[in-house]
Protein backbone atom coordinates (compact mmCIF):
# COMPACT_ATOMS: atom_id res chain seq x y z
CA UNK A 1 0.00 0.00 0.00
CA UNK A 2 2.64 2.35 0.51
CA UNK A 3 4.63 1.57 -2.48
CA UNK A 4 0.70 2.42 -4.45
CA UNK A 5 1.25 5.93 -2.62
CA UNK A 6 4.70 6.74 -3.54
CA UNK A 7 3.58 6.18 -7.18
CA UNK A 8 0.98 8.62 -6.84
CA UNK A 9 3.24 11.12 -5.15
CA UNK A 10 4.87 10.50 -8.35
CA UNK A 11 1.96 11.21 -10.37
CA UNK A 12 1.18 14.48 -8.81
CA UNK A 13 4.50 15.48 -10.04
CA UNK A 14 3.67 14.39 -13.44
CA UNK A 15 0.13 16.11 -13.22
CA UNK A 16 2.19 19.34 -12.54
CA UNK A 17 4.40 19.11 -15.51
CA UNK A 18 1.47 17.75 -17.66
CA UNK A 19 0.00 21.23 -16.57
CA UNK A 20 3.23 22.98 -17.66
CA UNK A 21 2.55 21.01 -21.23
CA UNK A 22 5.35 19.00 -20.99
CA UNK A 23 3.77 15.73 -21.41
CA UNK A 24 3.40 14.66 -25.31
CA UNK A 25 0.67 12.35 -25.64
CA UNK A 26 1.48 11.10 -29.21
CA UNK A 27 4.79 9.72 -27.51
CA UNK A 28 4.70 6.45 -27.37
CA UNK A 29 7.37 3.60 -25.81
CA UNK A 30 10.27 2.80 -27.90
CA UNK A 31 9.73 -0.85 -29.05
CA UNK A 32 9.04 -2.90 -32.19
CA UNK A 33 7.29 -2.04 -35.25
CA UNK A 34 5.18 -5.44 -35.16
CA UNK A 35 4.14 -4.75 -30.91
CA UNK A 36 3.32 -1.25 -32.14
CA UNK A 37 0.76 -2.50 -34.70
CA UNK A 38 -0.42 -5.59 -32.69
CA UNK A 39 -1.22 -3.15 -29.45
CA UNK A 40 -2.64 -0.45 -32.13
CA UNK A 41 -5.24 -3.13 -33.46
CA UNK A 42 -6.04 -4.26 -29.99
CA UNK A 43 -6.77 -1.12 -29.10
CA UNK A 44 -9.70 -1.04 -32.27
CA UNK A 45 -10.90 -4.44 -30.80
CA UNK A 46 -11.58 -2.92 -27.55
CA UNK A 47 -13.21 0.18 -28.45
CA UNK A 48 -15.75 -1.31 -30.20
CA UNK A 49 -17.99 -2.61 -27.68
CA UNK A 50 -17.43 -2.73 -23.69
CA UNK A 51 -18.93 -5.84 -22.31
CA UNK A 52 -18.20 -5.10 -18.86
CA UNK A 53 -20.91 -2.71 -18.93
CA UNK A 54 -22.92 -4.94 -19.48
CA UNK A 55 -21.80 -8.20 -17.48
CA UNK A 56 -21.35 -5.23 -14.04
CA UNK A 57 -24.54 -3.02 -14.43
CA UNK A 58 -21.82 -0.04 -14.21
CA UNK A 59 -20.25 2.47 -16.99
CA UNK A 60 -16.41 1.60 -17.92
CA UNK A 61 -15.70 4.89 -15.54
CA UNK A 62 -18.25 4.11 -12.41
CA UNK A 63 -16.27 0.26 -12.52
CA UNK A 64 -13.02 1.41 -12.79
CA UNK A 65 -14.38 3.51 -9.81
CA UNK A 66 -15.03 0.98 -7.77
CA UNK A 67 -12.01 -1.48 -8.60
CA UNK A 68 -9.14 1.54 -7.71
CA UNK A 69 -11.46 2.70 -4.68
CA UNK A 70 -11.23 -1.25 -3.81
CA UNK A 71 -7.52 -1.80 -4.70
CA UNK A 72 -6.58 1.39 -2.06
CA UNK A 73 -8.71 -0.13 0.95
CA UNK A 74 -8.08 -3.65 0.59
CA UNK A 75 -4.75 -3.68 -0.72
CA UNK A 76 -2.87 -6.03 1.86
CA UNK A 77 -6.03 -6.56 4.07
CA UNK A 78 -8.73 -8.73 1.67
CA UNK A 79 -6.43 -10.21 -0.78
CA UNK A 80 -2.43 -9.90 -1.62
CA UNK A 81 -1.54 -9.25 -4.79
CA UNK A 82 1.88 -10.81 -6.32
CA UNK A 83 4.53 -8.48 -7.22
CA UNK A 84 4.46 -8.68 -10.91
CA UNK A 85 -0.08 -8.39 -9.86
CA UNK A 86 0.81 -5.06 -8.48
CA UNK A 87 3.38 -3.94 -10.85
CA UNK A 88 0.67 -4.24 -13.65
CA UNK A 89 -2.44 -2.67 -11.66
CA UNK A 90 0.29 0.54 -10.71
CA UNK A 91 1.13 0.69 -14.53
CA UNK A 92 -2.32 0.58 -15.54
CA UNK A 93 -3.31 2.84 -13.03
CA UNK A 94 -0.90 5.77 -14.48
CA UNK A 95 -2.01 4.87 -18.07
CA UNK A 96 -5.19 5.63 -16.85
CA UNK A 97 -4.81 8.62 -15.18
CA UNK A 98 -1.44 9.86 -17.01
CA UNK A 99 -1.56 8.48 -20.61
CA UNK A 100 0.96 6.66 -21.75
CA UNK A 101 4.72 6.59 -20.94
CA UNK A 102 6.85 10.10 -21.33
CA UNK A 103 10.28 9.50 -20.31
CA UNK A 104 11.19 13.65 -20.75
CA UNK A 105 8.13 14.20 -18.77
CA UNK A 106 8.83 11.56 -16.09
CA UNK A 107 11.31 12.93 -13.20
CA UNK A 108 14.77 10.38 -13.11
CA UNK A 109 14.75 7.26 -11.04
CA UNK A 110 17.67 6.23 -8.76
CA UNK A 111 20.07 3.47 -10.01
CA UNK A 112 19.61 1.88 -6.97
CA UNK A 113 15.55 2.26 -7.11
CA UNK A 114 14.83 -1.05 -8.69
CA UNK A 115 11.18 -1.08 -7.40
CA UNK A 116 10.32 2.14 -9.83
CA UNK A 117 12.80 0.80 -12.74
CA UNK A 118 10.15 -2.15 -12.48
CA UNK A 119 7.20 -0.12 -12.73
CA UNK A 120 8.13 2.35 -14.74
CA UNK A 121 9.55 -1.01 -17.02
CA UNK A 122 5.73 -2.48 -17.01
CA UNK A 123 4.27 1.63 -17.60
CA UNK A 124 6.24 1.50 -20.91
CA UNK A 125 5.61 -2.05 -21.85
CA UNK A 126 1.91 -0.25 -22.19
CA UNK A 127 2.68 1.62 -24.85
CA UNK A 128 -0.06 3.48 -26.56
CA UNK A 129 -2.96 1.49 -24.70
CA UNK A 130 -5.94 3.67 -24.62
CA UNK A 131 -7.63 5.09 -21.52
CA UNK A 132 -10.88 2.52 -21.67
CA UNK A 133 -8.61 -0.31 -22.67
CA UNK A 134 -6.37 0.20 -19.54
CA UNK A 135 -9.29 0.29 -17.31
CA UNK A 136 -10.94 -2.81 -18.79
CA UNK A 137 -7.42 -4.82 -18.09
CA UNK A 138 -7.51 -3.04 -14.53
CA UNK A 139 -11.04 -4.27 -13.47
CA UNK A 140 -10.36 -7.61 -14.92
CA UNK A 141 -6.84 -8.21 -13.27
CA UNK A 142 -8.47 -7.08 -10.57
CA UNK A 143 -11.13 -9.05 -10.52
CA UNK A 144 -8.82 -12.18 -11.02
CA UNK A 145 -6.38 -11.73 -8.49
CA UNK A 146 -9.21 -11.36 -5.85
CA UNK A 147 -12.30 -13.22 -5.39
CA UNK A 148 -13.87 -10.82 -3.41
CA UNK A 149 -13.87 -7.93 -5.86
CA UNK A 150 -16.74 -9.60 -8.03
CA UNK A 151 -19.21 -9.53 -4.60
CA UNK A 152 -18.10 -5.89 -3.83
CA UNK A 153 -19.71 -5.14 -7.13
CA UNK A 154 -22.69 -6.93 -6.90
CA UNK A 155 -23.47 -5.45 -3.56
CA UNK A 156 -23.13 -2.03 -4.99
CA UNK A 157 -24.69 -2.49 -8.35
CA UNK A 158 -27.72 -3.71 -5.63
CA UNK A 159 -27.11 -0.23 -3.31
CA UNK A 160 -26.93 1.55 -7.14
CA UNK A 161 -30.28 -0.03 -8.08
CA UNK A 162 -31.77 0.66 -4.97
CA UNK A 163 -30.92 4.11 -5.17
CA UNK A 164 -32.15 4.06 -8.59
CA UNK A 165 -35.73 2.76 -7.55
CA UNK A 166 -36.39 5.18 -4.60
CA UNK A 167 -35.27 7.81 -6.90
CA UNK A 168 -37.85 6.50 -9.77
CA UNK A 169 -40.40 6.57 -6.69
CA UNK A 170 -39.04 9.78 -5.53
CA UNK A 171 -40.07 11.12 -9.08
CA UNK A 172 -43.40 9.44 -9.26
CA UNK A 173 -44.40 10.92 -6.18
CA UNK A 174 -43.43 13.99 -7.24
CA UNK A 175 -45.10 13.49 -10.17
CA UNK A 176 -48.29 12.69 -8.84
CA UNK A 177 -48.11 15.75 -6.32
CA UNK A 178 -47.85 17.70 -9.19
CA UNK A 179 -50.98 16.00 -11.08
CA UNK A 180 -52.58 16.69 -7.68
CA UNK A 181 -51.76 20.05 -7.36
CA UNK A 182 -52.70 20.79 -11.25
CA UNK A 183 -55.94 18.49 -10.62
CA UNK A 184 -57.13 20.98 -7.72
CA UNK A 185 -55.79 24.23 -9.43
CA UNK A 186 -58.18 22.84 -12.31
CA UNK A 187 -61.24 21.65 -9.96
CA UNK A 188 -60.33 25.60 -8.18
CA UNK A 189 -60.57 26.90 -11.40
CA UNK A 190 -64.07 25.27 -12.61
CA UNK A 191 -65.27 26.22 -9.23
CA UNK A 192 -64.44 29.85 -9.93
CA UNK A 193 -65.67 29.92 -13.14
CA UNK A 194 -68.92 27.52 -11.78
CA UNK A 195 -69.30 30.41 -8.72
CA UNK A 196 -68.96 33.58 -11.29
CA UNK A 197 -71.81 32.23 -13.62
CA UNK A 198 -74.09 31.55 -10.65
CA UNK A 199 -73.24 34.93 -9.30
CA UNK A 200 -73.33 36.68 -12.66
CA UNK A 201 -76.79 34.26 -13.12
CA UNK A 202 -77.88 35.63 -9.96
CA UNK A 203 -77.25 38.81 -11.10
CA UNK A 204 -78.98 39.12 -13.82
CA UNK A 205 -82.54 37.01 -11.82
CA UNK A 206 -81.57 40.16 -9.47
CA UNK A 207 -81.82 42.67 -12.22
CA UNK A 208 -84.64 40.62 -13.50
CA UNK A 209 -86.89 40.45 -10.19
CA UNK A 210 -85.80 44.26 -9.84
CA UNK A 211 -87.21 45.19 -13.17
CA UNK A 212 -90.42 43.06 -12.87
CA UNK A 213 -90.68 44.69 -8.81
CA UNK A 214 -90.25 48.50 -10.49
CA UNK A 215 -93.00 47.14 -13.04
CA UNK A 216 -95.46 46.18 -10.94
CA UNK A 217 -94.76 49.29 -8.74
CA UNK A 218 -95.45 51.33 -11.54
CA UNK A 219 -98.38 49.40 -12.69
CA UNK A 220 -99.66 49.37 -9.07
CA UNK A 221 -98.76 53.39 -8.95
CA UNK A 222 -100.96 53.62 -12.01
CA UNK A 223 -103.84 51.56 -10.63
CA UNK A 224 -103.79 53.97 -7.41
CA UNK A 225 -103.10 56.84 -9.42
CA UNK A 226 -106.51 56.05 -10.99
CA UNK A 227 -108.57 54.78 -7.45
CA UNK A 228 -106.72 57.84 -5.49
CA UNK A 229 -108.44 59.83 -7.96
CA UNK A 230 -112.00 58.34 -7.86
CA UNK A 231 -111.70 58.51 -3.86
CA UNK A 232 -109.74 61.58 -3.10
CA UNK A 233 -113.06 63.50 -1.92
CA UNK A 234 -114.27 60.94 0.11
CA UNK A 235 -110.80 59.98 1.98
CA UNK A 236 -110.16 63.67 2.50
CA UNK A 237 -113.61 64.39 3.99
CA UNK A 238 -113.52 61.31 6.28
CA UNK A 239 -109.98 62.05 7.76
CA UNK A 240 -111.09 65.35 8.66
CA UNK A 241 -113.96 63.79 10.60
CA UNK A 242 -111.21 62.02 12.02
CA UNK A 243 -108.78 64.25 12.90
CA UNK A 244 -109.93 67.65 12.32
CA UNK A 245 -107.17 69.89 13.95
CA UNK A 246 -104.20 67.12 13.00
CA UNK A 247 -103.23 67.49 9.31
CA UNK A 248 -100.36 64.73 9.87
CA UNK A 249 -102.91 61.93 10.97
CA UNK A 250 -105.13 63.06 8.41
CA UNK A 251 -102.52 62.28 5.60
CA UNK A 252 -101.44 59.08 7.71
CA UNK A 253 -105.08 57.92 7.70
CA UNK A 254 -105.75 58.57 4.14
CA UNK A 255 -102.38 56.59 2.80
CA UNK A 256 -103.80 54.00 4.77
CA UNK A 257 -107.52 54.05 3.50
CA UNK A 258 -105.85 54.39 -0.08
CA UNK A 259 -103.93 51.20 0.38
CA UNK A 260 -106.37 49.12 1.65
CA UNK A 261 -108.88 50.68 -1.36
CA UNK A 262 -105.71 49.24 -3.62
CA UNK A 263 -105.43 45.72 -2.01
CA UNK A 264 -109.19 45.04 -1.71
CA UNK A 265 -109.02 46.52 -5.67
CA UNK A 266 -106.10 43.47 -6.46
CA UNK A 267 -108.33 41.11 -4.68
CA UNK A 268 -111.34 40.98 -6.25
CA UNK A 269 -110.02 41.61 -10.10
CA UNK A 270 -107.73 38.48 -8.86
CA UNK A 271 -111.52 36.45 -7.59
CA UNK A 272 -113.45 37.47 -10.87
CA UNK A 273 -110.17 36.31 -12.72
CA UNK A 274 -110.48 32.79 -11.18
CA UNK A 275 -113.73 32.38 -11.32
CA UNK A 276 -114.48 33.66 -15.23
CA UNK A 277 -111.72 30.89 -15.66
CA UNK A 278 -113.25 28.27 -13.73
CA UNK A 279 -116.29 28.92 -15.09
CA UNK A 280 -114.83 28.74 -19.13
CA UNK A 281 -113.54 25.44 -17.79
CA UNK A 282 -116.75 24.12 -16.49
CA UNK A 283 -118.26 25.28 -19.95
CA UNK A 284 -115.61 23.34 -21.69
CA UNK A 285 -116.19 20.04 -19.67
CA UNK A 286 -119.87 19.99 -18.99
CA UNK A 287 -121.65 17.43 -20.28
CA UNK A 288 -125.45 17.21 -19.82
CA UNK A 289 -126.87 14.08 -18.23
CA UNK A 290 -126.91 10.95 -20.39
CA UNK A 291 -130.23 9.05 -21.35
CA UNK A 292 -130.70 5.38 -21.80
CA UNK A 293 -131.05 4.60 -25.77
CA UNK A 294 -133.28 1.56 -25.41
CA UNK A 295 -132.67 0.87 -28.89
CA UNK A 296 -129.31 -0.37 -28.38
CA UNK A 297 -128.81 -3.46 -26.70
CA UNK A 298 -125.18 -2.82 -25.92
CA UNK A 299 -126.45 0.03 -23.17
CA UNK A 300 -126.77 -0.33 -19.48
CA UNK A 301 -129.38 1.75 -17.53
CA UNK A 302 -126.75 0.79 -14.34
CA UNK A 303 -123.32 2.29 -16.13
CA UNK A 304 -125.46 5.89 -17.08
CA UNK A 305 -124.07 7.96 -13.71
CA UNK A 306 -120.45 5.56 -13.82
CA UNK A 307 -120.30 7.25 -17.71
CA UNK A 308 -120.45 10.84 -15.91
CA UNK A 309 -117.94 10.04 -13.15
CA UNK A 310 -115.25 9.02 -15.95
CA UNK A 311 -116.45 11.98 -18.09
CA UNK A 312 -115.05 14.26 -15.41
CA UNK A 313 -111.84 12.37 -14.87
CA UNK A 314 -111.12 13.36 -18.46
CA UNK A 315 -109.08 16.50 -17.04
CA UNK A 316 -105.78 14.14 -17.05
CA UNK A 317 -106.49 11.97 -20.03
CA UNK A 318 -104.95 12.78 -23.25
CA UNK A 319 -107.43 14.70 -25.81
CA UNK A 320 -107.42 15.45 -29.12
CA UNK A 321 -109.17 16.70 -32.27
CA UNK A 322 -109.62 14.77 -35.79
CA UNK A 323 -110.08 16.17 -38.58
CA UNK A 324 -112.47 14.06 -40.74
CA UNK A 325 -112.16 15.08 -44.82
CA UNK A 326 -114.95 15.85 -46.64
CA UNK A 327 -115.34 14.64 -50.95
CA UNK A 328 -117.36 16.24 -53.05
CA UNK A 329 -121.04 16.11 -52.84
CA UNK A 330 -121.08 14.10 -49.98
CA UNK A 331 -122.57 15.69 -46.54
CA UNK A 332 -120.26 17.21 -43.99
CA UNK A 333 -119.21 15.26 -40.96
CA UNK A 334 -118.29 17.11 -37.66
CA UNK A 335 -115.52 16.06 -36.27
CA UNK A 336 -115.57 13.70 -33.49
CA UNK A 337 -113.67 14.41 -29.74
CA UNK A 338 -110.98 11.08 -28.58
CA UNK A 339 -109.14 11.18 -25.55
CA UNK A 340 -108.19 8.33 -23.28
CA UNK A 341 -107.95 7.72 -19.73
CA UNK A 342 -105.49 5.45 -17.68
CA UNK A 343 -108.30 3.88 -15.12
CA UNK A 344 -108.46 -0.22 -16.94
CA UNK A 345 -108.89 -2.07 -14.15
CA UNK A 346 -111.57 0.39 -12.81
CA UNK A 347 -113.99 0.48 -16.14
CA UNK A 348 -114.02 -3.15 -16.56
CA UNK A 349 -114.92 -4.11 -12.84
CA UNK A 350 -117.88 -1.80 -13.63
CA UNK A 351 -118.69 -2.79 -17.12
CA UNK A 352 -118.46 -6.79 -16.23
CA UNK A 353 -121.88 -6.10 -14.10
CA UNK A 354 -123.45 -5.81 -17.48
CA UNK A 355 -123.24 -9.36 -20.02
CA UNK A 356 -123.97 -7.23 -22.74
CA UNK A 357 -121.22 -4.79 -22.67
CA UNK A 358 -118.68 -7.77 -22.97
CA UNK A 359 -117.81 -9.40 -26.21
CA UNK A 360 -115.40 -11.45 -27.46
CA UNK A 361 -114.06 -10.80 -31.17
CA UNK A 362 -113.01 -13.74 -33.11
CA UNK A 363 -109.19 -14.00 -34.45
CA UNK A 364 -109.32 -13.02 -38.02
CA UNK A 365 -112.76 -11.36 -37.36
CA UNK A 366 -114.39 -7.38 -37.48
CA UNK A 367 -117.49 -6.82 -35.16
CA UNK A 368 -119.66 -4.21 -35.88
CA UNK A 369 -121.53 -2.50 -33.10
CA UNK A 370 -124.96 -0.67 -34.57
CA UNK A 371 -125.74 2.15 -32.16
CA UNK A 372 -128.94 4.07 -34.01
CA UNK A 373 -129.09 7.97 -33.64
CA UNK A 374 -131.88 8.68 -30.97
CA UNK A 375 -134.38 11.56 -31.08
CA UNK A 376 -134.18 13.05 -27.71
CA UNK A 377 -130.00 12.96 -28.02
CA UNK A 378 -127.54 14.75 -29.93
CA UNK A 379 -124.31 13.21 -29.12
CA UNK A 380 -123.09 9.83 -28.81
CA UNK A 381 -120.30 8.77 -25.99
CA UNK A 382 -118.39 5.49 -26.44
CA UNK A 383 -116.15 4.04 -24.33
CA UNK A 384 -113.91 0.87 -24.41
CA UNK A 385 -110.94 -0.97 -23.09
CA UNK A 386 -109.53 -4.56 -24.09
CA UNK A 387 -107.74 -7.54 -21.68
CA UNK A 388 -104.00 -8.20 -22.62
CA UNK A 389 -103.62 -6.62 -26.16
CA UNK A 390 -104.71 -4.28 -28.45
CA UNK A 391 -107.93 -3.91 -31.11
CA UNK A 392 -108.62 -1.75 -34.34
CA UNK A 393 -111.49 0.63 -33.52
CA UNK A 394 -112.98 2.95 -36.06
CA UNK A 395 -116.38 4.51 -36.41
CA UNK A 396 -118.70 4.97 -39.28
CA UNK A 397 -122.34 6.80 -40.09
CA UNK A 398 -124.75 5.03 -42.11
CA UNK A 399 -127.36 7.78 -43.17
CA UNK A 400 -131.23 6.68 -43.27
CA UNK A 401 -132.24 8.49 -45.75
CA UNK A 402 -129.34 9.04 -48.08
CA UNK A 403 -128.61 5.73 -50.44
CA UNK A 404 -126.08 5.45 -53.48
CA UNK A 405 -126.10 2.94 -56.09
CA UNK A 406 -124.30 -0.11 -55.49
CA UNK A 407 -120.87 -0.95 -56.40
CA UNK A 408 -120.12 -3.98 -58.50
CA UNK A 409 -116.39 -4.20 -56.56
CA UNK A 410 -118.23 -4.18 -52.95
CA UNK A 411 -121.05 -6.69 -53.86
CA UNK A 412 -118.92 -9.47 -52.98
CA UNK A 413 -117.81 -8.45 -49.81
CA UNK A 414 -119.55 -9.69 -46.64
CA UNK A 415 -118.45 -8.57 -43.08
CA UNK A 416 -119.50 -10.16 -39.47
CA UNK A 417 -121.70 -7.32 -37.98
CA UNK A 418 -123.66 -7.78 -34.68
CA UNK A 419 -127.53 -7.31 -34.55
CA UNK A 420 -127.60 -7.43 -38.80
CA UNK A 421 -130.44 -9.45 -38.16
CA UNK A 422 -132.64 -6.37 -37.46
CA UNK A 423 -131.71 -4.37 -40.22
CA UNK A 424 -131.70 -6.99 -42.96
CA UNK A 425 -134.55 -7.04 -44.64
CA UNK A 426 -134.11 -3.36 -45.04
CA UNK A 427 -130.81 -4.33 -47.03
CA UNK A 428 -131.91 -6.28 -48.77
CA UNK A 429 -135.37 -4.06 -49.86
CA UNK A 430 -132.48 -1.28 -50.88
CA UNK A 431 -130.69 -4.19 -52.95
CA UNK A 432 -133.39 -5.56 -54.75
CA UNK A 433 -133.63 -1.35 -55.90
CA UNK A 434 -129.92 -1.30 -56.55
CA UNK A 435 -128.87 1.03 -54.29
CA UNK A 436 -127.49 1.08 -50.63
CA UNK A 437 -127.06 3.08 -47.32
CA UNK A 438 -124.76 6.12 -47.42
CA UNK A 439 -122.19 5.70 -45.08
CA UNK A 440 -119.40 8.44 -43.66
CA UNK A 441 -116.14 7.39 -42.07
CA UNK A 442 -116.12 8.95 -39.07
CA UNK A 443 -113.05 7.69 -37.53
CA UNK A 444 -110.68 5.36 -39.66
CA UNK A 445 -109.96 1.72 -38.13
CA UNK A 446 -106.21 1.52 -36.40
CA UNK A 447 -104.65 -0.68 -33.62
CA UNK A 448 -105.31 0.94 -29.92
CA UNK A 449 -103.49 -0.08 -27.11
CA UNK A 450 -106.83 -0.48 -25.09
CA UNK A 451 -105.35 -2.71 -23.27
CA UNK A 452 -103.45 0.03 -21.20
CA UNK A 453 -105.91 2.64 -21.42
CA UNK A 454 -109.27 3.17 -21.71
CA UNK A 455 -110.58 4.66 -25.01
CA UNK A 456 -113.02 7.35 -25.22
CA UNK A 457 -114.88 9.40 -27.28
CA UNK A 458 -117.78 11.34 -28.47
CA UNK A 459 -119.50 12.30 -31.96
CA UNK A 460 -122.28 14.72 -32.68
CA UNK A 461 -125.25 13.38 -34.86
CA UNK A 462 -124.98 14.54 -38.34
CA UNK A 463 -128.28 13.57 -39.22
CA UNK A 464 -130.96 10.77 -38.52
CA UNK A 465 -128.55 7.05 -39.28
CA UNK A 466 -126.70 4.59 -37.42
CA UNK A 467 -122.98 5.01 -35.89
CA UNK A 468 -121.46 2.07 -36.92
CA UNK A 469 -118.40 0.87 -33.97
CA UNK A 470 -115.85 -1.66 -35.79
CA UNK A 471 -113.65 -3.43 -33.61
CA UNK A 472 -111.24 -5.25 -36.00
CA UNK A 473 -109.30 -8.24 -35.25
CA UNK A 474 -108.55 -9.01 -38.92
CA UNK A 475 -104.89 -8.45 -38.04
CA UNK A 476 -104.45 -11.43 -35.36
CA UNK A 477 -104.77 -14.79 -36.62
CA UNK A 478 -104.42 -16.59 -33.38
CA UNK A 479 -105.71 -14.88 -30.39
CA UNK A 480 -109.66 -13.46 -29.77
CA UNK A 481 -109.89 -10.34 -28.23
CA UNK A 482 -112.22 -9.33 -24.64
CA UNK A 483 -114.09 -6.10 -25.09
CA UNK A 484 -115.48 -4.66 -22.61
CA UNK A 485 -117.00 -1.63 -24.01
CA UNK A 486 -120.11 1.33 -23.07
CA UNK A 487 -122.22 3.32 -25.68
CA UNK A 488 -124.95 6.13 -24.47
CA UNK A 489 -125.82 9.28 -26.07
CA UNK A 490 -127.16 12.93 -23.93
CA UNK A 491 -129.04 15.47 -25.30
């Protein structure tokens, strides 16, 4: 160890002329042309690619590092190198960290000094060696002469990687403080922004409510304006009464009297308001009492006051208006009113108290319903609602006394009405003149989901006839349909 030191006393001396640009790098030991080229060629070898980098998990220069950082502290402790072991590591070692061998740079050696006549012997034996080449040969003669180099290493390539992964972690925590911090700077942001529109929506409702506030004051200054006017006399003549020496109290009393003229004013105009509206409403949804048509079997004297109480629930049932289209020459038909109503289960408990008012349509079948046109009535009601699934439903009016000649494309035609008993001779009188019945569509046939709603609807009489109520199950070929169905008619 102390001969290592000595050399690198020596060094520092070298450094200093090196410094002073003595040293001449391009130098290089006096020898043979064929060891020139040989150690020149090695040299190209070894530049190429550095396996100890990748057999160590450490740079050439972190290695070599490690190996002279090893040499100094075990050096005669750990392991004992042989002479010509430690002549070779000190002559690598000042290749490394010198260059190669300058003997006008170099300070003399003694005659008698044949410990530095050895080294400086195996320094010029060197020759031109590069820098990474010289460190290679140190780690590995290192590494050969002592078994305990390869395990000093390991254990810091394992401290190294260690170091490595609580740095990485170091860094990803950082990292996610930093997506933190710019994840709550963002969410501050949007609150910001999220607390300016709600003030600047505030705001404006403020500006808002204060411009509708200033408009009612004016409107209320206007309607006082107007009432002070009509009752100035009066208010002035009663405060007097009131307060005769006391102007003050006098003008006290008759603000008073004025606003109370004002909110007893509001109040009423608001009462007449309400009730003129109640009282279009009523208009719009009165209905006048039904009568029995004892012409129609499908009627129930019991279901007369039930058809009321659903009339009036038709506040929340959906309503509407169709338009029925009128051809040429043929008589206008008013337009019948639909709406529907969500109480099922409610109209067919009632309706099953009646035998007639259920009826079963075939699959593949249309059932006509003949509901004649009664003379103390002028409207006709219908109501109807199916179990499971839905129906066609459309209505027709066959006039009385209006008839047009037959049709050679309907004469074929044959449909499954109920109660054509009672008007067939009547046919067939109008056939044997070759002509038939006028009839209207009122309402054309389509599918209605009666089975989740109750159907509804009424149709004023356009004349003396029969309203003609299809329920069409031509569509289904497998299942029969339940109807449980009401017709009346009110004057």
């Amino acid at each position: 160890m102390m001969e290592f030191d000595r050399e690198e006393h020596g060094s520092e001396t070298t450094d200093k002329n090196c410094e002073n640009g003595i040293i001449n790098t391009e130098t290089h030991a006096p020898g043979t042309e064929e060891e020139y080229h040989k150690s020149s060629e090695d040299n190209e070898e070894n530049q190429k690619t550095w396996s100890l980098e990748r057999n160590w998990g450490f740079t050439l220069q972190e290695l070599f590092g490690l190996a002279l950082k090893f040499f100094k502290e075990m050096n005669g402790k750990a392991f004992n190198p042989t002479y010509e072991e430690n002549l070779r590591l000190v002559a690598l070692h000042k290749q490394i960290t010198l260059g190669p061998y300058n003997p006008e740079a170099c300070p003399e050696i003694g005659f008698f000094d044949w410990q530095g006549n050895d080294r400086r012997k195996e320094w010029l034996r060197l020759g031109s060696m590069a820098k990474e080449d010289a460190m290679e040969d140190f780690v590995k003669l290192l590494n050969s002469c002592c078994a305990l180099f390869a395990p000093y290493v390991t254990s810091h390539k394992i401290e190294k990687e260690e170091q490595e992964k609580r740095q990485r972690e170091e860094e990803e925590r950082l990292r996610l403080e930093r997506e933190e911090q710019e994840r709550r700077r963002l969410e501050e942001e949007a609150r910001r922004r999220e607390e300016e529109e709600m003030r600047i929506k505030e705001e404006e409702q403020r500006r808002k409510e204060e411009a509708e506030r200033l408009q009612i004051e004016q409107q209320k200054e206007q309607i006082m304006a107007v009432l002070n006017a009509q009752t100035a006399v009066q208010f002035q003549q009663y405060a007097e009464q009131q307060y005769p020496d006391n102007p003050d109290q006098q003008q006290l009393l008759i603000r008073q009297l004025q606003e109370q003229h004002y909110q007893q004013y509001i109040h009423q105009a608001l009462h007449l308001q309400q009730m003129a509206s109640q009282k279009q409403q009523e208009d719009s949804n009165a209905l006048p009492a039904p009568v029995l048509n004892e012409a129609v079997p499908t009627c129930n004297p019991n279901n007369q006051s039930d058809s009321l109480e659903n009339h009036e629930q038709q506040s929340d049932s959906k309503a509407f208006q169709l338009c029925v289209e009128r051809k040429t020459g043929e008589v206008p038909i008013i337009a019948p009113s639909m709406w529907t109503r969500p109480q099922v289960k409610e109209f067919k408990e009632k309706v099953l108290h009646d035998e007639d008012s259920v009826i079963t349509v075939g699959r593949g079948e249309v059932l006509t319903v003949r509901v004649p046109t009664h003379q103390n009535g002028s409207h006709l009601f219908w109501e109807f609602a199916t179990d499971h699934f839905d129906i066609g439903f459309g209505l027709y009016f066959e006039w009385k006394d209006l008839t047009i000649p037959i049709d050679s494309k309907n004469e074929g035609e044959s449909t499954t009405d109920a109660n054509e008993a009672t008007a067939q001779a009547e046919k067939e009188k109008l056939t044997e003149q070759g002509r038939r019945p006028l009839v209207n569509e009122v309402v054309p046939v389509s599918r209605r989901d009666s089975h989740e709603e109750v159907y509804a609807g009424s149709h004023q009489y356009p004349g003396e006839g029969v309203h003609l109520l299809k329920f069409d199950n031509s569509y289904s070929l497998w299942r029969p349909k339940v109807v449980y169905y009401r017709v009346y008619y009110t004057r």
